[in-house]
C-alpha atoms as a PDB file:
ATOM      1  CA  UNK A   1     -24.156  25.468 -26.679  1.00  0.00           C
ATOM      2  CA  UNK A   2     -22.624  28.607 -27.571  1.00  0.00           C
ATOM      3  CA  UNK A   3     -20.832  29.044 -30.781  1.00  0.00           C
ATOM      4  CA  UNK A   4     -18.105  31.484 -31.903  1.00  0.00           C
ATOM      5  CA  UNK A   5     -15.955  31.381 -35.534  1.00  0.00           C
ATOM      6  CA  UNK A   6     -12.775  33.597 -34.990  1.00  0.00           C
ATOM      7  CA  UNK A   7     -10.828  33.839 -38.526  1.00  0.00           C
ATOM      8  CA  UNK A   8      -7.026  35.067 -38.178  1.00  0.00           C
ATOM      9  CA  UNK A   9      -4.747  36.105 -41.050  1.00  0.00           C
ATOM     10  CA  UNK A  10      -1.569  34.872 -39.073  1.00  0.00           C
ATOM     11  CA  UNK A  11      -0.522  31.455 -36.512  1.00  0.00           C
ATOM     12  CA  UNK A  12       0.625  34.445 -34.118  1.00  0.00           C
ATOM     13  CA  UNK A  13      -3.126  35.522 -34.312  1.00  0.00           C
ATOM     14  CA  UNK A  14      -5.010  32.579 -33.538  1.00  0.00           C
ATOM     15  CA  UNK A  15      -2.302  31.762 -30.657  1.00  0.00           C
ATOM     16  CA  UNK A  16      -2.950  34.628 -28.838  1.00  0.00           C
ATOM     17  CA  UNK A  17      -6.530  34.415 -29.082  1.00  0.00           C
ATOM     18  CA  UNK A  18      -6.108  30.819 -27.748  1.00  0.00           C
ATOM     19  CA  UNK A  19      -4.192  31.855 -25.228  1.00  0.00           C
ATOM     20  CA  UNK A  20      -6.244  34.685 -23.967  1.00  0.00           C
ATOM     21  CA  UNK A  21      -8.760  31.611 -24.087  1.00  0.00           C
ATOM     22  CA  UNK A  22      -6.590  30.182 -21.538  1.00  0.00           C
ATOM     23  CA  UNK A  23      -5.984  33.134 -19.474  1.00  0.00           C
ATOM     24  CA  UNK A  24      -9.563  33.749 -18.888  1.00  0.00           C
ATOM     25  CA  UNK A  25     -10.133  29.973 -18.103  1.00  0.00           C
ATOM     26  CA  UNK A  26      -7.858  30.128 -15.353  1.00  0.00           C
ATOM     27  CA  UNK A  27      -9.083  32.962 -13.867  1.00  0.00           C
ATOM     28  CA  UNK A  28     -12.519  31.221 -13.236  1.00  0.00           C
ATOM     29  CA  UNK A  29     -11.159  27.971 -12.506  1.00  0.00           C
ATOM     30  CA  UNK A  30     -11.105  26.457  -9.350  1.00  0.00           C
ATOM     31  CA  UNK A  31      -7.487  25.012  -7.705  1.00  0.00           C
ATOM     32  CA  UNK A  32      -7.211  23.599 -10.900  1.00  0.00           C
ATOM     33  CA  UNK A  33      -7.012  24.050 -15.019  1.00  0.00           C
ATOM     34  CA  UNK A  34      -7.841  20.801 -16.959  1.00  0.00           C
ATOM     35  CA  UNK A  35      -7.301  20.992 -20.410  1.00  0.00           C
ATOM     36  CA  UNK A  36      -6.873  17.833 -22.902  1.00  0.00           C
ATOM     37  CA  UNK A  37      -4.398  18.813 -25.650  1.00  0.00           C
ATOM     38  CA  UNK A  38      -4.606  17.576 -29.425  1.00  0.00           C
ATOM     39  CA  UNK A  39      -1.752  16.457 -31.910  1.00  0.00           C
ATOM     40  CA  UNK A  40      -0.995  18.322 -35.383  1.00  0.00           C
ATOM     41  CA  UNK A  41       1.293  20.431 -37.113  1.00  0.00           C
ATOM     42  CA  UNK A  42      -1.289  23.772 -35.876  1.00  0.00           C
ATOM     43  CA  UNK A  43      -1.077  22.827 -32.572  1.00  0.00           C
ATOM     44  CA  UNK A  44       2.539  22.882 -32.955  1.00  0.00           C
ATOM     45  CA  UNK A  45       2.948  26.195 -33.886  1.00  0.00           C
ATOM     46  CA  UNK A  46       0.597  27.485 -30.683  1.00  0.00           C
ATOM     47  CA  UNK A  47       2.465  25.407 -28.069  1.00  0.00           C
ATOM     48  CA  UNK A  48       5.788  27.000 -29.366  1.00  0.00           C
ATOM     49  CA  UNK A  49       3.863  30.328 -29.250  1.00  0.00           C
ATOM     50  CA  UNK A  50       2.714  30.022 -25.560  1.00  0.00           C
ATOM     51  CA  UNK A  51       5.943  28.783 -24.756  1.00  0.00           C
ATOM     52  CA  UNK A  52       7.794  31.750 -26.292  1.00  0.00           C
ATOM     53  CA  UNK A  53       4.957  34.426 -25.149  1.00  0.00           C
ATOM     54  CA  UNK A  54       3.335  33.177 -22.155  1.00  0.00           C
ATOM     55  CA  UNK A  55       6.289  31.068 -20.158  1.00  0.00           C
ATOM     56  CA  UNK A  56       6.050  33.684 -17.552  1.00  0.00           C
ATOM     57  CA  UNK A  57       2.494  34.850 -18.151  1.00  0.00           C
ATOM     58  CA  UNK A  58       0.643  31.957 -16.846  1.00  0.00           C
ATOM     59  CA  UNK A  59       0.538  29.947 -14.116  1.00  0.00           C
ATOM     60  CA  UNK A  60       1.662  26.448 -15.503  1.00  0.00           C
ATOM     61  CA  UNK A  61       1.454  25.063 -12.067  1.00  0.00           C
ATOM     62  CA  UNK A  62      -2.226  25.259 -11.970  1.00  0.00           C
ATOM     63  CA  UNK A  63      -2.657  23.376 -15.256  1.00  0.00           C
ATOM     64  CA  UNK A  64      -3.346  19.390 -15.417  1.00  0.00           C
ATOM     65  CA  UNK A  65      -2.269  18.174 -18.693  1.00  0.00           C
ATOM     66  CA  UNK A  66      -3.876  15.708 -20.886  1.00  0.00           C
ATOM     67  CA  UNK A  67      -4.624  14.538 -24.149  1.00  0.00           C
ATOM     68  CA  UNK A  68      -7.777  13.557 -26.647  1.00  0.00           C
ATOM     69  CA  UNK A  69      -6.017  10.905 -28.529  1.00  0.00           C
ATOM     70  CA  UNK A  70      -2.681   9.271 -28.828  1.00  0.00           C
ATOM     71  CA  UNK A  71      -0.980   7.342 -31.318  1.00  0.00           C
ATOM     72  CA  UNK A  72       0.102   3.567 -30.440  1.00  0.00           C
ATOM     73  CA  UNK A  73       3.925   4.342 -30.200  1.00  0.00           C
ATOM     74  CA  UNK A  74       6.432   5.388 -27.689  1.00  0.00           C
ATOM     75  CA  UNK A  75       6.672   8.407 -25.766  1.00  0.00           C
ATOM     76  CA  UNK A  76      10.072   9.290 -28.393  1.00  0.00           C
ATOM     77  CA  UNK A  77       8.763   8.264 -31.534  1.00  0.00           C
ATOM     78  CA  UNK A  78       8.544  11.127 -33.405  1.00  0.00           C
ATOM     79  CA  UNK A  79       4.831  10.252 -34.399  1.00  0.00           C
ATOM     80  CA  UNK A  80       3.769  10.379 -30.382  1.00  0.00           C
ATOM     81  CA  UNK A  81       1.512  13.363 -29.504  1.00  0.00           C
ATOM     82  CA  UNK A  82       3.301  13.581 -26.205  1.00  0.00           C
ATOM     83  CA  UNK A  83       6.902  13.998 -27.683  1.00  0.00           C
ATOM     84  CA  UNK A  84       5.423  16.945 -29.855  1.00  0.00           C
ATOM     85  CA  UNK A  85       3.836  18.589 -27.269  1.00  0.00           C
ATOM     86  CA  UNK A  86       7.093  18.079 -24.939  1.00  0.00           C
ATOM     87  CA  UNK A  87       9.647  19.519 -27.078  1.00  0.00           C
ATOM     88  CA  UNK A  88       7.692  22.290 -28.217  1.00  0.00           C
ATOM     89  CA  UNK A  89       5.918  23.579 -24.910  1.00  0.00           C
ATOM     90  CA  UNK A  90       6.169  21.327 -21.826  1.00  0.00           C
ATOM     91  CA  UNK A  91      10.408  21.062 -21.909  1.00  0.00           C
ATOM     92  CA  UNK A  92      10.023  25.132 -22.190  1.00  0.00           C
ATOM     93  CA  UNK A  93       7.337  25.878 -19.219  1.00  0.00           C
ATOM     94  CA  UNK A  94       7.752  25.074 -15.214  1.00  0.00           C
ATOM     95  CA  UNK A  95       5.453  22.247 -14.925  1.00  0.00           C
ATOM     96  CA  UNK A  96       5.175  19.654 -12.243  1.00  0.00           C
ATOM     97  CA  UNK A  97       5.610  16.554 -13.497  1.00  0.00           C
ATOM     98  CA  UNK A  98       2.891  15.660 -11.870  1.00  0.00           C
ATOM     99  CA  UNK A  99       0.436  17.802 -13.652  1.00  0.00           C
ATOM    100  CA  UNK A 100       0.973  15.740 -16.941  1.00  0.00           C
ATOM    101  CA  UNK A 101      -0.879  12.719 -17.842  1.00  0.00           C
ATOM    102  CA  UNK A 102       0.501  11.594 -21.165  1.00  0.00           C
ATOM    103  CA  UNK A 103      -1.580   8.657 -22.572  1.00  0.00           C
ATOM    104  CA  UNK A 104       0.899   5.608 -22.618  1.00  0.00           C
ATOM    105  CA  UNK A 105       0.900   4.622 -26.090  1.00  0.00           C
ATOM    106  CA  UNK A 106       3.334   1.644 -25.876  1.00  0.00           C
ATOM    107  CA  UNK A 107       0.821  -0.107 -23.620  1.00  0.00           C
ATOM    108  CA  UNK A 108      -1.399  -2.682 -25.010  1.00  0.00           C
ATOM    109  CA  UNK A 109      -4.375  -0.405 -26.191  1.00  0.00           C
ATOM    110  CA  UNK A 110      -7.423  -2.192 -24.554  1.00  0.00           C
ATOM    111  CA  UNK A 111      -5.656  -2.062 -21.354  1.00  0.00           C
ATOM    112  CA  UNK A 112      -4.162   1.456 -22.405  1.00  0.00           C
ATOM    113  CA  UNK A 113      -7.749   2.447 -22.914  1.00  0.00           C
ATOM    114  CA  UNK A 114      -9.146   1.484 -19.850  1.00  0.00           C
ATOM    115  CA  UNK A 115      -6.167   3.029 -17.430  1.00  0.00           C
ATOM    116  CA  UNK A 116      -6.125   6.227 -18.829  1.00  0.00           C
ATOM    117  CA  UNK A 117     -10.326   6.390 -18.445  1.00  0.00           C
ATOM    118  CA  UNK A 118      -9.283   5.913 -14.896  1.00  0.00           C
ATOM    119  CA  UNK A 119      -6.938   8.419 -14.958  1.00  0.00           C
ATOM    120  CA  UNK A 120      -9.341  10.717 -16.231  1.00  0.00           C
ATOM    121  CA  UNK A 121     -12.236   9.505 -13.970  1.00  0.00           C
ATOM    122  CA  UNK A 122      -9.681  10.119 -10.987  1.00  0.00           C
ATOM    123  CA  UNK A 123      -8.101  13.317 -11.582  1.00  0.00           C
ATOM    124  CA  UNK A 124     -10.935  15.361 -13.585  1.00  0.00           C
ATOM    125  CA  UNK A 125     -13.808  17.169 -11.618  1.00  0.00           C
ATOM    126  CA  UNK A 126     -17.352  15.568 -12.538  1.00  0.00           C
ATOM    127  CA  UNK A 127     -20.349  16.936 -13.873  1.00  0.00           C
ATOM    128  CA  UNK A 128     -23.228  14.344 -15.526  1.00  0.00           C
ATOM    129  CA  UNK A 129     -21.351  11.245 -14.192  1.00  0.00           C
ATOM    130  CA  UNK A 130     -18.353  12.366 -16.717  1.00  0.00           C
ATOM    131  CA  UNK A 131     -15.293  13.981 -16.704  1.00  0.00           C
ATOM    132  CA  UNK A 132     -15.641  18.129 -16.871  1.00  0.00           C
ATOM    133  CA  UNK A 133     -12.523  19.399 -18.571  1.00  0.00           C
ATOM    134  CA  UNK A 134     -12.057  22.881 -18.944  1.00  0.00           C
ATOM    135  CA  UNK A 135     -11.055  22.950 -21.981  1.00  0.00           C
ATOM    136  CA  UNK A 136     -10.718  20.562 -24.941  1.00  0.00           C
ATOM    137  CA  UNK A 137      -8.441  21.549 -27.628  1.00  0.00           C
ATOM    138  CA  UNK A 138      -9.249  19.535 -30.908  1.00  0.00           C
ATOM    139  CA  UNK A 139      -7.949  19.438 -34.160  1.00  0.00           C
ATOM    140  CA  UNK A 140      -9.631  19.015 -37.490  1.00  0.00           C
ATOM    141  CA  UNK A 141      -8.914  16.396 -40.673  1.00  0.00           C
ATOM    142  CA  UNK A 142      -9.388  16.894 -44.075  1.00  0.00           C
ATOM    143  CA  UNK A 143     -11.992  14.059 -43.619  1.00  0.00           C
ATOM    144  CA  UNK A 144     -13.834  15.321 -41.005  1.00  0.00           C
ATOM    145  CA  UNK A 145     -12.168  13.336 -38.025  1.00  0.00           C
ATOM    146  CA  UNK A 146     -11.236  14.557 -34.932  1.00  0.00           C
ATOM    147  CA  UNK A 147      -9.118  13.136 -31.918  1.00  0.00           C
ATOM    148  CA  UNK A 148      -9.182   9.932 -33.074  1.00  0.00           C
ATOM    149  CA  UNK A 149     -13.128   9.220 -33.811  1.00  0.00           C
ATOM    150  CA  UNK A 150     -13.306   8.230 -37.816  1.00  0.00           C
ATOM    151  CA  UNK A 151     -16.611   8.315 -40.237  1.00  0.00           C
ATOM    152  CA  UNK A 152     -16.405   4.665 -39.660  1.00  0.00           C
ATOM    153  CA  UNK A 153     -16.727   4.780 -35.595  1.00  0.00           C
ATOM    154  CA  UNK A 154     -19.231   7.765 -35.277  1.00  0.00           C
ATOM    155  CA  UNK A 155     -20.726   5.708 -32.414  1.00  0.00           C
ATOM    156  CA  UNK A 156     -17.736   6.522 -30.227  1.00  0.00           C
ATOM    157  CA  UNK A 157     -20.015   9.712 -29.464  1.00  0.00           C
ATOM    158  CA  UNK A 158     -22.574   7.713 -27.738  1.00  0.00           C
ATOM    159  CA  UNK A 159     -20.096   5.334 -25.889  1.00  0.00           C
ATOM    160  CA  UNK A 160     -20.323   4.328 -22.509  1.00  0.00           C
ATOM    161  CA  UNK A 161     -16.503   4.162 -22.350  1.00  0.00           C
ATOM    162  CA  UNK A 162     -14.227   7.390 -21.542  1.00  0.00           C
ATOM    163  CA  UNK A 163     -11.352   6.337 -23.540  1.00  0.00           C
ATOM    164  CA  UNK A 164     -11.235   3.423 -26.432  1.00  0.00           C
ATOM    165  CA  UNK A 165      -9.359   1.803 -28.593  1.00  0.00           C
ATOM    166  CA  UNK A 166      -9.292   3.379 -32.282  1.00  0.00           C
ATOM    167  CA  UNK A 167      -8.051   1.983 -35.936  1.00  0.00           C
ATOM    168  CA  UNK A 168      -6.985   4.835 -38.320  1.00  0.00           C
ATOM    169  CA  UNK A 169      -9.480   3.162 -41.194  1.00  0.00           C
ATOM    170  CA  UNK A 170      -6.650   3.926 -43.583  1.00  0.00           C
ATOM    171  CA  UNK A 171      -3.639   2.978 -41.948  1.00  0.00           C
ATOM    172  CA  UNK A 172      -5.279   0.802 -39.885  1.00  0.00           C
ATOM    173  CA  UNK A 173      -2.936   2.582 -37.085  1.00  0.00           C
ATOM    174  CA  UNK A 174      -4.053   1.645 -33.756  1.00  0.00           C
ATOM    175  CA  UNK A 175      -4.740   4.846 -31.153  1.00  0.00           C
ATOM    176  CA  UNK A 176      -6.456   5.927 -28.354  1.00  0.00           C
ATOM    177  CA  UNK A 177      -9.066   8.612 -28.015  1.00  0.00           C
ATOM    178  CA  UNK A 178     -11.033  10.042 -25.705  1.00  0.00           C
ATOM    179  CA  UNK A 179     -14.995   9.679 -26.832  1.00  0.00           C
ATOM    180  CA  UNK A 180     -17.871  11.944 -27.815  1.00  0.00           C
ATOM    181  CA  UNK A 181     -19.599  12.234 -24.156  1.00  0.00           C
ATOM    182  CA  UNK A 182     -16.544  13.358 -22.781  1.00  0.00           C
ATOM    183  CA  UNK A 183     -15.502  16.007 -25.714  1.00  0.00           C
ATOM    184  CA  UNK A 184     -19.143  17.099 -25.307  1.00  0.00           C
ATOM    185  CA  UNK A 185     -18.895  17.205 -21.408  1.00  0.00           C
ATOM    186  CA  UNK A 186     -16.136  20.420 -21.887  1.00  0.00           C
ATOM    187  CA  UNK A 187     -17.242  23.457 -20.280  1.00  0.00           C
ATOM    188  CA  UNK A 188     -15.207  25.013 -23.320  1.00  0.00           C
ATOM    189  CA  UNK A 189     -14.201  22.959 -27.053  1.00  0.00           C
ATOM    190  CA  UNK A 190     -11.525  24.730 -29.146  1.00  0.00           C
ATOM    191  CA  UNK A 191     -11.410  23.949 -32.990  1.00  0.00           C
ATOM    192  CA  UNK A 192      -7.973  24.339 -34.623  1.00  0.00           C
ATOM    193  CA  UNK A 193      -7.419  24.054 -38.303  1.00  0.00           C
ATOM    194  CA  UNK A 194      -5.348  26.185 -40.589  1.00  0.00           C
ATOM    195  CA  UNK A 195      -4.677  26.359 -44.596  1.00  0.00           C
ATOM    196  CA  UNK A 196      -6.696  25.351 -47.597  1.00  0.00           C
ATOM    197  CA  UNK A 197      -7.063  22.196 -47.315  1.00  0.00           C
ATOM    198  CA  UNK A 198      -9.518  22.064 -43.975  1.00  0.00           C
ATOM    199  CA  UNK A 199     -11.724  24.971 -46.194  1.00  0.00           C
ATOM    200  CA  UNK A 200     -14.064  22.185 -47.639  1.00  0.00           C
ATOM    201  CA  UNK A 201     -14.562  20.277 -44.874  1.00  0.00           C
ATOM    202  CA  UNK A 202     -14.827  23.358 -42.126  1.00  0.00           C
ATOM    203  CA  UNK A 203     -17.362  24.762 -44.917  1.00  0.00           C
ATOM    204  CA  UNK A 204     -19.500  21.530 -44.628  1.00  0.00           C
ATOM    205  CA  UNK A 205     -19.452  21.365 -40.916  1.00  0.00           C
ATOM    206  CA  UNK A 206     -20.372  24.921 -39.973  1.00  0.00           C
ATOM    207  CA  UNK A 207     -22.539  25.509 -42.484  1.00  0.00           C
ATOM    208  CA  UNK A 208     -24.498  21.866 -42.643  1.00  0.00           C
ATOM    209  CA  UNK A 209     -23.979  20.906 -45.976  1.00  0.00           C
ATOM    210  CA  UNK A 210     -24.920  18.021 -47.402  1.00  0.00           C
ATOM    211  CA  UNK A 211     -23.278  15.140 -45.749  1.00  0.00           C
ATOM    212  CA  UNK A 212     -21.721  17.153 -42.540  1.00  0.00           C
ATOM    213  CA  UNK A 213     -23.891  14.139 -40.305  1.00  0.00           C
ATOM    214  CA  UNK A 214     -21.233  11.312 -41.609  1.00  0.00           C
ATOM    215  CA  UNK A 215     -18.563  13.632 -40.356  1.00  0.00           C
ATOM    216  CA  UNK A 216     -17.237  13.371 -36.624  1.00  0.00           C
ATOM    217  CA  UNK A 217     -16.599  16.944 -35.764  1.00  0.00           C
ATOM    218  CA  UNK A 218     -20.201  18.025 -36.743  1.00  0.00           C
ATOM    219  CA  UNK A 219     -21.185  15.798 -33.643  1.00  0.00           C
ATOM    220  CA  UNK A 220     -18.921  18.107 -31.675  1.00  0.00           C
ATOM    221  CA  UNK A 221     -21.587  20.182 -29.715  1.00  0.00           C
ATOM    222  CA  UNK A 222     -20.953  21.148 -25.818  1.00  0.00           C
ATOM    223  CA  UNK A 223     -23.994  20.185 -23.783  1.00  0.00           C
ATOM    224  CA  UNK A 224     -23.329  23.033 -21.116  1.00  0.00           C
ATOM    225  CA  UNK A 225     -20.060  24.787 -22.645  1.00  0.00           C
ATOM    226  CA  UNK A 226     -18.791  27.044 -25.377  1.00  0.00           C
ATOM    227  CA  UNK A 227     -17.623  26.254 -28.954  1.00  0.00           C
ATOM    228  CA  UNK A 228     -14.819  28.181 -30.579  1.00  0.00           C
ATOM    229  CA  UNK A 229     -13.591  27.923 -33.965  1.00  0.00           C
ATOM    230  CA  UNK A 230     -10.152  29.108 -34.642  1.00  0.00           C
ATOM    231  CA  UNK A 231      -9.383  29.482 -38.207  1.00  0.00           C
ATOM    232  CA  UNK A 232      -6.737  31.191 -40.579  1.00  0.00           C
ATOM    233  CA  UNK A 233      -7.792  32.563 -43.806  1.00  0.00           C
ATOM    234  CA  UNK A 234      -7.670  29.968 -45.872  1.00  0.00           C
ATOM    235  CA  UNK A 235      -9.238  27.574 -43.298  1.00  0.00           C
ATOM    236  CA  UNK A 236     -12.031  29.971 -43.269  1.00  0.00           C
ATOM    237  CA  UNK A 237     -12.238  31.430 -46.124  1.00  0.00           C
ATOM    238  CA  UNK A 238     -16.073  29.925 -46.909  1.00  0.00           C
ATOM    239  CA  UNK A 239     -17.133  31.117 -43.392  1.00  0.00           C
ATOM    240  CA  UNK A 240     -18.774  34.306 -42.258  1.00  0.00           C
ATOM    241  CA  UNK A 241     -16.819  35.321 -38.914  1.00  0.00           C
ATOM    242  CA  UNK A 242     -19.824  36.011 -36.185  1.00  0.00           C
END
């Protein structure tokens, strides 16, 4: 695995880095871009970015679109990860419709679960028996979890399974996620997380502190692909750019 930490002062900063991120992935890619998207208030503010900056700039057509986890709702409730990323990129780029493959969240999740790890198995190149994406874009808790893998399901990253079933241990929310083998499958993994509040736990993570193994996203580690940390300031603020 390679590693890189790139700390920005603004959103517009770590956007464009992300999307020269995507720029360069296309260029090597072959007929076809697959990138699984992530929920979140910071991925928010880059999908509005590319769609403001890079409508024209990149080839949307090439691009299959999934996603790492989805709530159990609708495709309009306002908590869906699909309606986010919808209003704020896809309803603003030329995209074929059939280049998006929104996670179904209405569905029973057991059956949800195992049609969209069909979906993936079907419509992703493979490399190890797995899914390759291109690129995985993740986002970061304040409690270590990412997509939808908890402290209290850290097996999810030795599943046999593509996509499960997931509780929110607080909420007790139900969602579904893509697992560890696949995240780890990625020929590239993009970390997201912006203000104070993700300092702590980005600090643990990155730098191993005590009790970064009980965390999800320290189990984040490419086999065969690249690791990128995108931080602002105060996300990063304990880290060392290198």
């Amino acid at each position: 695995m390679n590693s890189k930490i790139i700390i920005s002062k603004y959103p517009a900063e770590f956007s464009e880095e992300f999307a020269r991120i995507l720029v360069d992935g296309l260029k090597s890619s072959g007929e076809y871009f697959h990138i699984a998207l992530s929920g979140g208030s910071t991925p928010k503010l880059l999908y509005k970015f590319l769609a403001e900056n890079y409508k024209s700039k990149i080839e949307w057509s090439k691009i299959k679109i999934f996603w790492g986890d989805e709530r159990c709702v609708p495709p309009d409730d306002p908590e869906s990860n699909y309606k986010m990323t919808r209003d704020s990129l896809l309803s603003e780029i030329e995209i074929p419709d059939k280049n998006v493959f929104r996670i179904e969240g209405e569905n029973d999740p057991s059956e949800e679960a195992a049609r969209y790890s069909g979906i993936l198995a079907r419509n992703i190149p493979q490399l190890n028996n797995l899914p390759e994406f291109d690129l995985v874009l993740l986002g970061l808790g304040e409690d270590g979890h990412t997509a939808s893998i908890f402290s209290n399901s850290l097996q999810l990253f030795e599943s046999k399974n593509l996509c499960v079933a997931a509780e929110h241990p607080g909420t007790h929310q139900k969602r579904i996620t893509i697992t560890g083998p696949v995240i780890n499958n990625a020929k590239q993994v993009v970390f997201l997380a912006t203000g104070s509040g993700k300092s702590s736990v980005v600090d643990i993570i990155i730098n191993k502190k005590n009790g970064f193994d009980k965390l999800p996203a320290a189990y984040v580690n490419p086999h065969h692909g690249d690791l990128i940390w995108l931080l602002d300031d105060d996300a990063g603020r304990n880290i060392l750019p290198y």
